[in-house]
C-alpha atoms as a PDB file:
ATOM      1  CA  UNK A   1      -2.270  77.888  32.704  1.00  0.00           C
ATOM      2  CA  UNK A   2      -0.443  75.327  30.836  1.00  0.00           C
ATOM      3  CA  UNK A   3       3.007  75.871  29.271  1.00  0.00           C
ATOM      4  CA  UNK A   4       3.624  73.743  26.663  1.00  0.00           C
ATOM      5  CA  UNK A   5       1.713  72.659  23.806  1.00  0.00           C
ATOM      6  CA  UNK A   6       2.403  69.413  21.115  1.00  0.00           C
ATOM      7  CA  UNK A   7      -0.072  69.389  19.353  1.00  0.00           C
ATOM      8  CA  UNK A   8       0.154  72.346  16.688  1.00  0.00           C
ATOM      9  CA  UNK A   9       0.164  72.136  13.223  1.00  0.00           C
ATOM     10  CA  UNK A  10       2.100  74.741  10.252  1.00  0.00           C
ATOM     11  CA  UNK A  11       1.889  75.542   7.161  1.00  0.00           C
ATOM     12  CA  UNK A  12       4.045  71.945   6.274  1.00  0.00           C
ATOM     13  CA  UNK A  13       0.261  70.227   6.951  1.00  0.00           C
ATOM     14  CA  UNK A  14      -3.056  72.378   7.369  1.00  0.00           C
ATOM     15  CA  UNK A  15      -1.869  75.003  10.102  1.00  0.00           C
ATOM     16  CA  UNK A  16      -1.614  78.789   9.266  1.00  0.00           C
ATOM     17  CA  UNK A  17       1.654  79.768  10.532  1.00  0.00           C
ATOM     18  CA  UNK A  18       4.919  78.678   9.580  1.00  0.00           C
ATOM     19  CA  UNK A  19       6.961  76.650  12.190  1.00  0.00           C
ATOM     20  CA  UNK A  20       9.004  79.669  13.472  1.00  0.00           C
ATOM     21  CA  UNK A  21       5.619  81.589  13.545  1.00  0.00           C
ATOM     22  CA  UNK A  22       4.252  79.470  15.706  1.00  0.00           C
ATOM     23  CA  UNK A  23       8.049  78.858  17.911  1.00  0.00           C
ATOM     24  CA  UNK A  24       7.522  82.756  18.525  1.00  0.00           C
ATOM     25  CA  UNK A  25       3.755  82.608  19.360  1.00  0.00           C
ATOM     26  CA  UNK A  26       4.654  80.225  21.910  1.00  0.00           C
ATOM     27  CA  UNK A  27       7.386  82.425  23.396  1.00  0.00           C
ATOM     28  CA  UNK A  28       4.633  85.327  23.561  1.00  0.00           C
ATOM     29  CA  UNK A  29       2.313  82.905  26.100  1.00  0.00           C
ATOM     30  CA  UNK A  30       4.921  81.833  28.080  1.00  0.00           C
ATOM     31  CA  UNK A  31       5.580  78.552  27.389  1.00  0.00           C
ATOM     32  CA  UNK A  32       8.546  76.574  27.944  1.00  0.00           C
ATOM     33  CA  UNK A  33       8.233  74.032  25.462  1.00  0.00           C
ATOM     34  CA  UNK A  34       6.413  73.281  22.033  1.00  0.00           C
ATOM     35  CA  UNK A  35       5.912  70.069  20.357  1.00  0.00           C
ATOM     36  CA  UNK A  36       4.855  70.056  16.698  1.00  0.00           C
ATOM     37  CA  UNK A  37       2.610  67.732  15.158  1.00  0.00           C
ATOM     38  CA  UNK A  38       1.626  68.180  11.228  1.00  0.00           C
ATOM     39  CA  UNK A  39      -0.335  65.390   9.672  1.00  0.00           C
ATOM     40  CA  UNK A  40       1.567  62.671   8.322  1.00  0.00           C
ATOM     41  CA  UNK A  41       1.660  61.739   4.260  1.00  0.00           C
ATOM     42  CA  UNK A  42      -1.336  60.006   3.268  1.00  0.00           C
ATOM     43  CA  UNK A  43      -1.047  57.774   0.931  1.00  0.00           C
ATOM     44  CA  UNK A  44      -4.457  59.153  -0.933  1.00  0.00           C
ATOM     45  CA  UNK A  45      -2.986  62.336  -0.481  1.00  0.00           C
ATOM     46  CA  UNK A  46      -5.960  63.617   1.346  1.00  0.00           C
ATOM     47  CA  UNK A  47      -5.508  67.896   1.526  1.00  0.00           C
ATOM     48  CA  UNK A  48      -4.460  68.152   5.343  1.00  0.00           C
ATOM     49  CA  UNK A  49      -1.599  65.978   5.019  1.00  0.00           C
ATOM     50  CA  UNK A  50       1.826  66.795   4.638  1.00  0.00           C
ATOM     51  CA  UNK A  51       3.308  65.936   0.923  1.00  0.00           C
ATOM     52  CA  UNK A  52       5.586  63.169   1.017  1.00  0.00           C
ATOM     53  CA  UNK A  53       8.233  65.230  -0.231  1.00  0.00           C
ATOM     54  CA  UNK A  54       8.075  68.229   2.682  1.00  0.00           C
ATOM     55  CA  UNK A  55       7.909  65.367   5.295  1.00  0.00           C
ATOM     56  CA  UNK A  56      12.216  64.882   6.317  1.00  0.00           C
ATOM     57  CA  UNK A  57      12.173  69.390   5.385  1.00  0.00           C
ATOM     58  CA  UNK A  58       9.377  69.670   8.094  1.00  0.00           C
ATOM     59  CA  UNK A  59      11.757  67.282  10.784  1.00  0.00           C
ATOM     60  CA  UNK A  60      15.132  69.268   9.443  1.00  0.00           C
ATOM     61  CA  UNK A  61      13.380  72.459  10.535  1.00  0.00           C
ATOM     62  CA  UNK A  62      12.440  71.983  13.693  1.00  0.00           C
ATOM     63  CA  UNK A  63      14.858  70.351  14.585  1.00  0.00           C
ATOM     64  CA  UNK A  64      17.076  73.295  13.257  1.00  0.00           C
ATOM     65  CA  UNK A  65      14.879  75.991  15.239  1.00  0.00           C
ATOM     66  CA  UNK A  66      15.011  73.736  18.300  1.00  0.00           C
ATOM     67  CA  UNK A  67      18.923  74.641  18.015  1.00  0.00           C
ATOM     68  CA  UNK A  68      18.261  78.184  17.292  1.00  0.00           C
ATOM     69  CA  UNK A  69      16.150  78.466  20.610  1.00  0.00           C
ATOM     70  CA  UNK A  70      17.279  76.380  22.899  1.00  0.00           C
ATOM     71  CA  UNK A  71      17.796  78.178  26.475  1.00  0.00           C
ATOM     72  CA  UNK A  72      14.063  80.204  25.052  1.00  0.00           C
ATOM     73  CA  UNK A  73      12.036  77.190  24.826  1.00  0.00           C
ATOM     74  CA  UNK A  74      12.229  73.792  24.183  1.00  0.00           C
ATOM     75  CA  UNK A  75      11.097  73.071  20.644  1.00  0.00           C
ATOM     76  CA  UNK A  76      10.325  68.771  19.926  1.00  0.00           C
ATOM     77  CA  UNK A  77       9.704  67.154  16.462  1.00  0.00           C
ATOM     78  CA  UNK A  78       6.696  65.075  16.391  1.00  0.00           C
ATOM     79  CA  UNK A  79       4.390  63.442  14.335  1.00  0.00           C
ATOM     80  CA  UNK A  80       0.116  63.249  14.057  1.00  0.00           C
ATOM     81  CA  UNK A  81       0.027  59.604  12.691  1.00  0.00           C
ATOM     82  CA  UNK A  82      -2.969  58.566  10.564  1.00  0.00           C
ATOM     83  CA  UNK A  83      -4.370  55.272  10.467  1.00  0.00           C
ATOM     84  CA  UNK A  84      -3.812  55.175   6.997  1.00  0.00           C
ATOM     85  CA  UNK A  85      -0.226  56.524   7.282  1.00  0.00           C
ATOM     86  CA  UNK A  86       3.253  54.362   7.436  1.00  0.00           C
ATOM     87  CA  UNK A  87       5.729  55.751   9.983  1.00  0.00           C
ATOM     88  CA  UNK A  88       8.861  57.328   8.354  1.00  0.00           C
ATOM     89  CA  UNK A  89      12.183  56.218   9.043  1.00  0.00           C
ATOM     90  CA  UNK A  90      12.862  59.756  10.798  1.00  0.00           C
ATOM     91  CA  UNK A  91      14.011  60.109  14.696  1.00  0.00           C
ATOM     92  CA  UNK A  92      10.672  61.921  15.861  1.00  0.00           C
ATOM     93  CA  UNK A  93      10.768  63.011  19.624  1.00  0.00           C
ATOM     94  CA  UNK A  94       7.269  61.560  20.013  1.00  0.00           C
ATOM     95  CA  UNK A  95       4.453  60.293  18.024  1.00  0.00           C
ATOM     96  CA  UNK A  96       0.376  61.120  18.596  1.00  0.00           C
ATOM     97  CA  UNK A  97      -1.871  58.906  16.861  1.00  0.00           C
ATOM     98  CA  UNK A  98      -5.185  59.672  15.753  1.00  0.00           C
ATOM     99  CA  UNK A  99      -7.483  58.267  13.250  1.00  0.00           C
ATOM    100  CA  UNK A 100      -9.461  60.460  10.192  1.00  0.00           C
ATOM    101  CA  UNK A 101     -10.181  58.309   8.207  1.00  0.00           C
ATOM    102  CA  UNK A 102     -12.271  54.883   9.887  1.00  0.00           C
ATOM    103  CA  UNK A 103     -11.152  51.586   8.173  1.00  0.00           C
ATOM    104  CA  UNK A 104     -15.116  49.477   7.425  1.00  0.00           C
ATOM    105  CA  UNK A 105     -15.327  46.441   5.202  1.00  0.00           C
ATOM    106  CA  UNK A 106     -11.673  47.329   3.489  1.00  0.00           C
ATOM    107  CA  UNK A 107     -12.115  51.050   2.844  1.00  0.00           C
ATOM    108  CA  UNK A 108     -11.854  54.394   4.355  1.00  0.00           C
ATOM    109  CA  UNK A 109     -14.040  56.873   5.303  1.00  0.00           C
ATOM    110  CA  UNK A 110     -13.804  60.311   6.713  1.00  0.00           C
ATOM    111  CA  UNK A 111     -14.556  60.275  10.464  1.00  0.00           C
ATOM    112  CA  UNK A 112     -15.053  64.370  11.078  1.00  0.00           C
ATOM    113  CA  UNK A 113     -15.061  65.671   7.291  1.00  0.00           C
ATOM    114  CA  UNK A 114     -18.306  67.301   8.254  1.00  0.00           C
ATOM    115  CA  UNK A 115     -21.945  66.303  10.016  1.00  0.00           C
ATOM    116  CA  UNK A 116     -23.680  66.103   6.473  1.00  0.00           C
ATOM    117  CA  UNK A 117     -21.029  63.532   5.921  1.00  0.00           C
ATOM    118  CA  UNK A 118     -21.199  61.566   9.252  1.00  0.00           C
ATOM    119  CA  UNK A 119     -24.875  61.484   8.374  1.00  0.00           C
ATOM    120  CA  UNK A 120     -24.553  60.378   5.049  1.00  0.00           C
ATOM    121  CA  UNK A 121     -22.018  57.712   6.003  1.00  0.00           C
ATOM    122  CA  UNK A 122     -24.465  56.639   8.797  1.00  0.00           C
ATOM    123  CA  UNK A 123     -27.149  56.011   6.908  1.00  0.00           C
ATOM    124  CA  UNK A 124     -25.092  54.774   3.879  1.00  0.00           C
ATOM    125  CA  UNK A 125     -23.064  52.372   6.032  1.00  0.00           C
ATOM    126  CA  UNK A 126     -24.889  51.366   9.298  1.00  0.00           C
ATOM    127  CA  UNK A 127     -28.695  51.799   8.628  1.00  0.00           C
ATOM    128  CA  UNK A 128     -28.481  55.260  10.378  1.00  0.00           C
ATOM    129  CA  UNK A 129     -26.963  54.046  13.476  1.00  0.00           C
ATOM    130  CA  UNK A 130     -24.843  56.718  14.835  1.00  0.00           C
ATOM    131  CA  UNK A 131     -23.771  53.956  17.363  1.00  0.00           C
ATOM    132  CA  UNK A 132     -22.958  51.652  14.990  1.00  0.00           C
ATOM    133  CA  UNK A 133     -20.706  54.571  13.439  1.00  0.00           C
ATOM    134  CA  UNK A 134     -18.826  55.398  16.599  1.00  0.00           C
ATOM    135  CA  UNK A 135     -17.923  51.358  16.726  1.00  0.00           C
ATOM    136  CA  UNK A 136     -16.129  51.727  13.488  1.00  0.00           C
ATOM    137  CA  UNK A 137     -14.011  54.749  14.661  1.00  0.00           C
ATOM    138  CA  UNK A 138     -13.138  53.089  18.084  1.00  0.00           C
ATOM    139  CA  UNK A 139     -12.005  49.910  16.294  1.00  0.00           C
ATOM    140  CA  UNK A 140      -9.624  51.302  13.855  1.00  0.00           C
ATOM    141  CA  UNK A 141      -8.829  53.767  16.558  1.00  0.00           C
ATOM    142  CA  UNK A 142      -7.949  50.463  18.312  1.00  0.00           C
ATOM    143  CA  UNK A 143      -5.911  48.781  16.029  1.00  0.00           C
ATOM    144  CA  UNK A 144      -4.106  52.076  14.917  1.00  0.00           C
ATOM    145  CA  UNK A 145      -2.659  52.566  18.559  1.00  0.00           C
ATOM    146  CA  UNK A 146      -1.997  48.481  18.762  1.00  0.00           C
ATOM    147  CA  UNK A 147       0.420  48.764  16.125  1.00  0.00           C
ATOM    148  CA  UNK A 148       1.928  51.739  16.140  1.00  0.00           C
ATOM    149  CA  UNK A 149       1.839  52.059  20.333  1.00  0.00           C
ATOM    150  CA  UNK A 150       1.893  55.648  20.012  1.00  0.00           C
ATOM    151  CA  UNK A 151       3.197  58.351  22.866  1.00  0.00           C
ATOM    152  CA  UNK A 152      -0.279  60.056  23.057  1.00  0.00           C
ATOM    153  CA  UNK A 153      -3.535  59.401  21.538  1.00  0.00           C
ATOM    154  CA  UNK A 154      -5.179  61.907  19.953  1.00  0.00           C
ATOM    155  CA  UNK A 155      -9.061  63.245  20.011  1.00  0.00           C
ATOM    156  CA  UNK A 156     -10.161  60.079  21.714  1.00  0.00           C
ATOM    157  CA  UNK A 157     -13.538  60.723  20.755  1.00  0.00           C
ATOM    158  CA  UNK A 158     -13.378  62.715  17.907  1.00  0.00           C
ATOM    159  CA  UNK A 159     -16.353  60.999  16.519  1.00  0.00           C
ATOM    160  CA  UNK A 160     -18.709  63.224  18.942  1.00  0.00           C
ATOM    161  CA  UNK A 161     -17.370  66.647  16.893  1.00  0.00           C
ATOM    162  CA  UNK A 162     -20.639  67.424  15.516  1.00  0.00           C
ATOM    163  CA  UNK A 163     -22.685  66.564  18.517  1.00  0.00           C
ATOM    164  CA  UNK A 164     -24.701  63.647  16.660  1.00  0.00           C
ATOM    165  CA  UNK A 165     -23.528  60.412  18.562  1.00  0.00           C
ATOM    166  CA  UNK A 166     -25.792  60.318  21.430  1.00  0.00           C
ATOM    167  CA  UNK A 167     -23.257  60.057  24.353  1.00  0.00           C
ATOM    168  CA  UNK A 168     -25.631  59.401  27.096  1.00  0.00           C
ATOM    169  CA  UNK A 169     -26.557  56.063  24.851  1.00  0.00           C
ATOM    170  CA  UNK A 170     -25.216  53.191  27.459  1.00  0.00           C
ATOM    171  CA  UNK A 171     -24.580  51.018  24.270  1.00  0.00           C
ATOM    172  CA  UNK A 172     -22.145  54.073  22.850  1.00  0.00           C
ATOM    173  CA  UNK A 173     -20.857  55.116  26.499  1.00  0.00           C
ATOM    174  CA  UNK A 174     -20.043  50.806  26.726  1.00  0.00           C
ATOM    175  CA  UNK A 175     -18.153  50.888  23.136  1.00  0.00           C
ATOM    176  CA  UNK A 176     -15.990  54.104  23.969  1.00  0.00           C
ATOM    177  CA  UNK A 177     -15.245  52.690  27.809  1.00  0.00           C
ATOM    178  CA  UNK A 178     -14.181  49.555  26.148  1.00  0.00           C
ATOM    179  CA  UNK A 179     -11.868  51.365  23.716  1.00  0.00           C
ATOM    180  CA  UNK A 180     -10.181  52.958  26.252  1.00  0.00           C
ATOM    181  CA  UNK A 181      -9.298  49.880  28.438  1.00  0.00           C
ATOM    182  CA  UNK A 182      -8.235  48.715  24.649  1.00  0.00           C
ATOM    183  CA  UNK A 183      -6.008  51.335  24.043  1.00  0.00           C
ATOM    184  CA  UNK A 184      -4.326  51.276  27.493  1.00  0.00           C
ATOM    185  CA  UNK A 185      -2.802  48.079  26.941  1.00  0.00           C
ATOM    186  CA  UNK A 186      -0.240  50.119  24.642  1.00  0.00           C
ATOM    187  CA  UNK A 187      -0.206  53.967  25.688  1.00  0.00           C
ATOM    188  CA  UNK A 188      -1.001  55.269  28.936  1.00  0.00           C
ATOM    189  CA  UNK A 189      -1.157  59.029  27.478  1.00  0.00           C
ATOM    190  CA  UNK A 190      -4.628  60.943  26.172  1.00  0.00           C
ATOM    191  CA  UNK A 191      -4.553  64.114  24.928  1.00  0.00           C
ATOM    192  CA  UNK A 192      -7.466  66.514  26.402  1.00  0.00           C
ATOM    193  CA  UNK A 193      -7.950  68.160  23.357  1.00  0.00           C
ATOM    194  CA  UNK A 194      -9.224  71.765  22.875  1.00  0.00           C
ATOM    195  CA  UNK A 195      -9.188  71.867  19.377  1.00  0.00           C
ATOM    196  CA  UNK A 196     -13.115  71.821  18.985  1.00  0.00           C
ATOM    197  CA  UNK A 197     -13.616  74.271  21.303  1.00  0.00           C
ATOM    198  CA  UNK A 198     -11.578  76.835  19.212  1.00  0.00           C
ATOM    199  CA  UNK A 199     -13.698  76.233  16.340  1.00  0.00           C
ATOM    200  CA  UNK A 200     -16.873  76.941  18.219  1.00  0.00           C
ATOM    201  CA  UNK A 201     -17.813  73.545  17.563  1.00  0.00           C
ATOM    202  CA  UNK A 202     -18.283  71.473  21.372  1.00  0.00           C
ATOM    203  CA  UNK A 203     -18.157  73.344  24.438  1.00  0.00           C
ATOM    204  CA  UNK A 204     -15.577  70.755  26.156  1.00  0.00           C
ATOM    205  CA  UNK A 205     -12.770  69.266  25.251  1.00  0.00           C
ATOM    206  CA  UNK A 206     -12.055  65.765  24.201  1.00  0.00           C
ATOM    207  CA  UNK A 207     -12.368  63.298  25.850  1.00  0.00           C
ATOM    208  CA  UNK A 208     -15.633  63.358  27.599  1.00  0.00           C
ATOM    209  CA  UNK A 209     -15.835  63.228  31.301  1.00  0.00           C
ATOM    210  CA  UNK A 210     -17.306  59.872  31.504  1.00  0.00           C
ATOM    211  CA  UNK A 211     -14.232  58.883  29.492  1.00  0.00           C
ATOM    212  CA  UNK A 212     -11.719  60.657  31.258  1.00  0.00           C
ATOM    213  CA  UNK A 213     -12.986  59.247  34.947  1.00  0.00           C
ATOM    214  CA  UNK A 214     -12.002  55.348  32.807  1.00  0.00           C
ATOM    215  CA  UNK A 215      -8.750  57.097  31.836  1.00  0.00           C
ATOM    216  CA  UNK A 216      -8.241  57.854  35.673  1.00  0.00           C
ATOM    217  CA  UNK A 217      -9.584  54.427  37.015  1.00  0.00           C
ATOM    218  CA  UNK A 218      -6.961  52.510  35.107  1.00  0.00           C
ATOM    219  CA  UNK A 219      -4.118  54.668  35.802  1.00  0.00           C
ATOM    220  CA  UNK A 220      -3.671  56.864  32.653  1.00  0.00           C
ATOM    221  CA  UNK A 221      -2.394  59.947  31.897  1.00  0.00           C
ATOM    222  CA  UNK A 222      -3.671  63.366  29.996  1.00  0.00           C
ATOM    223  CA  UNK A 223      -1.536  66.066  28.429  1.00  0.00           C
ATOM    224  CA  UNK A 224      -3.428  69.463  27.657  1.00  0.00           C
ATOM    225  CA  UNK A 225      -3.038  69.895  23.730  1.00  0.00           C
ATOM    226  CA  UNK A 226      -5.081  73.141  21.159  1.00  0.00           C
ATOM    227  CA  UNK A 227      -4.757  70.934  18.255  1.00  0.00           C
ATOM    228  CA  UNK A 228      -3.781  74.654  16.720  1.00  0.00           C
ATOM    229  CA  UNK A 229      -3.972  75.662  13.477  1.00  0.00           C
ATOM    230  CA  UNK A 230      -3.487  79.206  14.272  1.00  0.00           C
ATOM    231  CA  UNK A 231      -0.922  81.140  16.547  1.00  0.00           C
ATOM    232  CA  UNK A 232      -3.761  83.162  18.277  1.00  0.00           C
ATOM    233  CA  UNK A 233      -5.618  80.038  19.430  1.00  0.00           C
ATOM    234  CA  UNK A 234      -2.932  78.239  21.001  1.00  0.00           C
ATOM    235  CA  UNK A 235      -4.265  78.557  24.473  1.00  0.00           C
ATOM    236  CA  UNK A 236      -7.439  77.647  23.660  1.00  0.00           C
ATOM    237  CA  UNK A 237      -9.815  76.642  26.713  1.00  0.00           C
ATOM    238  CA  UNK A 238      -5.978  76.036  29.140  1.00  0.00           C
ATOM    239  CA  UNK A 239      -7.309  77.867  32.271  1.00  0.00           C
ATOM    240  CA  UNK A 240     -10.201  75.929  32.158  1.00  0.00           C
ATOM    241  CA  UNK A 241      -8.827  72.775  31.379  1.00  0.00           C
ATOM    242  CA  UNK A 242      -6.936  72.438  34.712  1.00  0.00           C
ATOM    243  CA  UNK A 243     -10.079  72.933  36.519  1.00  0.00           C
ATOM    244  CA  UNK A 244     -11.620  70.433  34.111  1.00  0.00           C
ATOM    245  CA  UNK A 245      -9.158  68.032  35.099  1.00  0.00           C
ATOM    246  CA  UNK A 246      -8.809  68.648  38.482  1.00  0.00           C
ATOM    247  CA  UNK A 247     -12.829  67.854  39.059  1.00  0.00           C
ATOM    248  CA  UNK A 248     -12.061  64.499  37.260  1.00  0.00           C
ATOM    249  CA  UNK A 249      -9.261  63.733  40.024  1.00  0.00           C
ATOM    250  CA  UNK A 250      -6.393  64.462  38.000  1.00  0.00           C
ATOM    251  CA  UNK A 251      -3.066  66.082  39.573  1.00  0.00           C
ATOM    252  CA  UNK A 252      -0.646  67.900  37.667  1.00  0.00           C
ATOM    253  CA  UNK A 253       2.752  67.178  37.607  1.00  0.00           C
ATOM    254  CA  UNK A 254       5.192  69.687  36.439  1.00  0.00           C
ATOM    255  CA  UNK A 255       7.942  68.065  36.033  1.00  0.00           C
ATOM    256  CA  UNK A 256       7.040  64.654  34.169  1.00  0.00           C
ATOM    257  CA  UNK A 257       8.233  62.590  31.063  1.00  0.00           C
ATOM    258  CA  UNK A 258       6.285  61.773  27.923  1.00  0.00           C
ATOM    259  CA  UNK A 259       8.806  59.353  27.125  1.00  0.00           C
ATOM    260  CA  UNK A 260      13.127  59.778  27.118  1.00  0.00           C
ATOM    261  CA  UNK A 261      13.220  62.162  24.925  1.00  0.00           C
ATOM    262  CA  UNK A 262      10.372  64.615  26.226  1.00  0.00           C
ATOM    263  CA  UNK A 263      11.232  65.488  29.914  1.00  0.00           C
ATOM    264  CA  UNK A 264      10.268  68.441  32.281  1.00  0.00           C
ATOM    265  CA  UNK A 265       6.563  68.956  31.095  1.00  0.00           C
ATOM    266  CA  UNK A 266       3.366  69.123  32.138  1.00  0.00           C
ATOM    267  CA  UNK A 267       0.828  65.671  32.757  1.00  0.00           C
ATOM    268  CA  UNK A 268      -1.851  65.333  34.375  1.00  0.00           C
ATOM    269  CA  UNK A 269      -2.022  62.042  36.282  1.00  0.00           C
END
């Protein structure tokens, strides 16, 4: 199973569990390092983001605990950047981006508020295209990794949450394929994200298959993330994700680098 974790969320953003909550959660599965990453301030202060004014407490406390248990796990401060959101002028140890809220004819919408939404917005937006919608994520899915050139992206296809893109659409399969050769022009690092899966919503991970054999082809990485919210869900789906990966020709190395400050962990490559 895999033993470490950075993507996790506390009570500073929408998770249920306070930072050290989750630190000794971690410590119970047997994990040698954590990585958290609450949402960053929003601008429209949308509910699952952290308030501007709990964003430098959130990095002083980690980075406190990561004092506290160092020689027990390694603890890293990170970041879940929205494409909405500016990067603060804080030291993070990485960065994941990911993108809520799609950017279409100079607004915002909600990407996975809900599937009466995505249907709403579908019909609303793109004549009921579901296709059309997807396009709209992967481009300011795009552009958010081009300028912020991120250490991992997050729920690649988080667009497919409610099952109502049709994946096996060539025209959608062609957008999402040509995202990802997008994307790897600035981050070599996806997420294979469990998150879904924990809330009985999709029965694999993100990214799809068909999108993790591109990942592979171009020479791309994955890093097994829960996307957790809660302390009993952290290991959400991890024994099967290395067989997952595994049948998509991934290897894992155990002793890899996210970037030079995040050594020693696990990466599929």
């Amino acid at each position: 199973m895999q033993r470490s974790n950075f993507h996790q969320h506390s009570t500073y953003s929408d998770g249920h569990a306070t930072v050290r909550e989750m630190i000794e959660a971690a410590i119970s599965y047997g994990f040698t390092a954590i990585g958290f990453s609450d949402h960053s301030y929003a601008p429209e202060q949308i509910d699952y983001c952290m308030p501007e004014d709990k964003v430098q407490a959130n990095f002083d406390e980690i980075k406190k605990l990561e004092e506290e248990y160092r020689g027990k796990i390694a603890v890293y401060a990170g970041l879940e950047l929205d494409g909405d959101s500016q990067l603060p002028d804080i030291d993070y140890d990485f960065i994941i981006a990911s993108v809520h809220e799609m950017h279409y004819e100079g607004k915002s919408y909600p990407v996975d508020f809900s599937a009466e939404v995505q249907l709403e917005l579908a019909d609303k937006l793109f004549g009921g295209s579901m296709v059309n919608y997807a396009e709209a994520y992967y481009k300011s899915l795009v552009d958010h990794v081009k300028n912020c050139k991120p250490d991992i992206i997050g729920h690649f296809d988080l667009v497919t949450k409610y099952s109502l893109v049709p994946e096996n659409d060539p025209r959608y399969v062609e957008v999402a394929l040509s995202a990802v050769r997008e994307c790897m022009k600035y981050t070599d690092t996806f997420e294979l994200n469990t998150g879904a899966i924990a809330r009985g919503l999709r029965k694999e991970p993100y990214p799809a298959g068909f999108i993790l054999d591109e990942i592979k082809r171009l020479g791309g990485r994955v890093i097994v993330t829960s996307d957790c919210h809660y302390p009993e869900r952290m290991v959400c789906w991890f024994n099967e994700a290395e067989e997952f990966l595994s049948s998509h020709g991934f290897e894992k190395n155990e002793n890899a680098s996210l970037n030079s400050k995040v050594s020693g962990i696990e990466i599929w490559e």
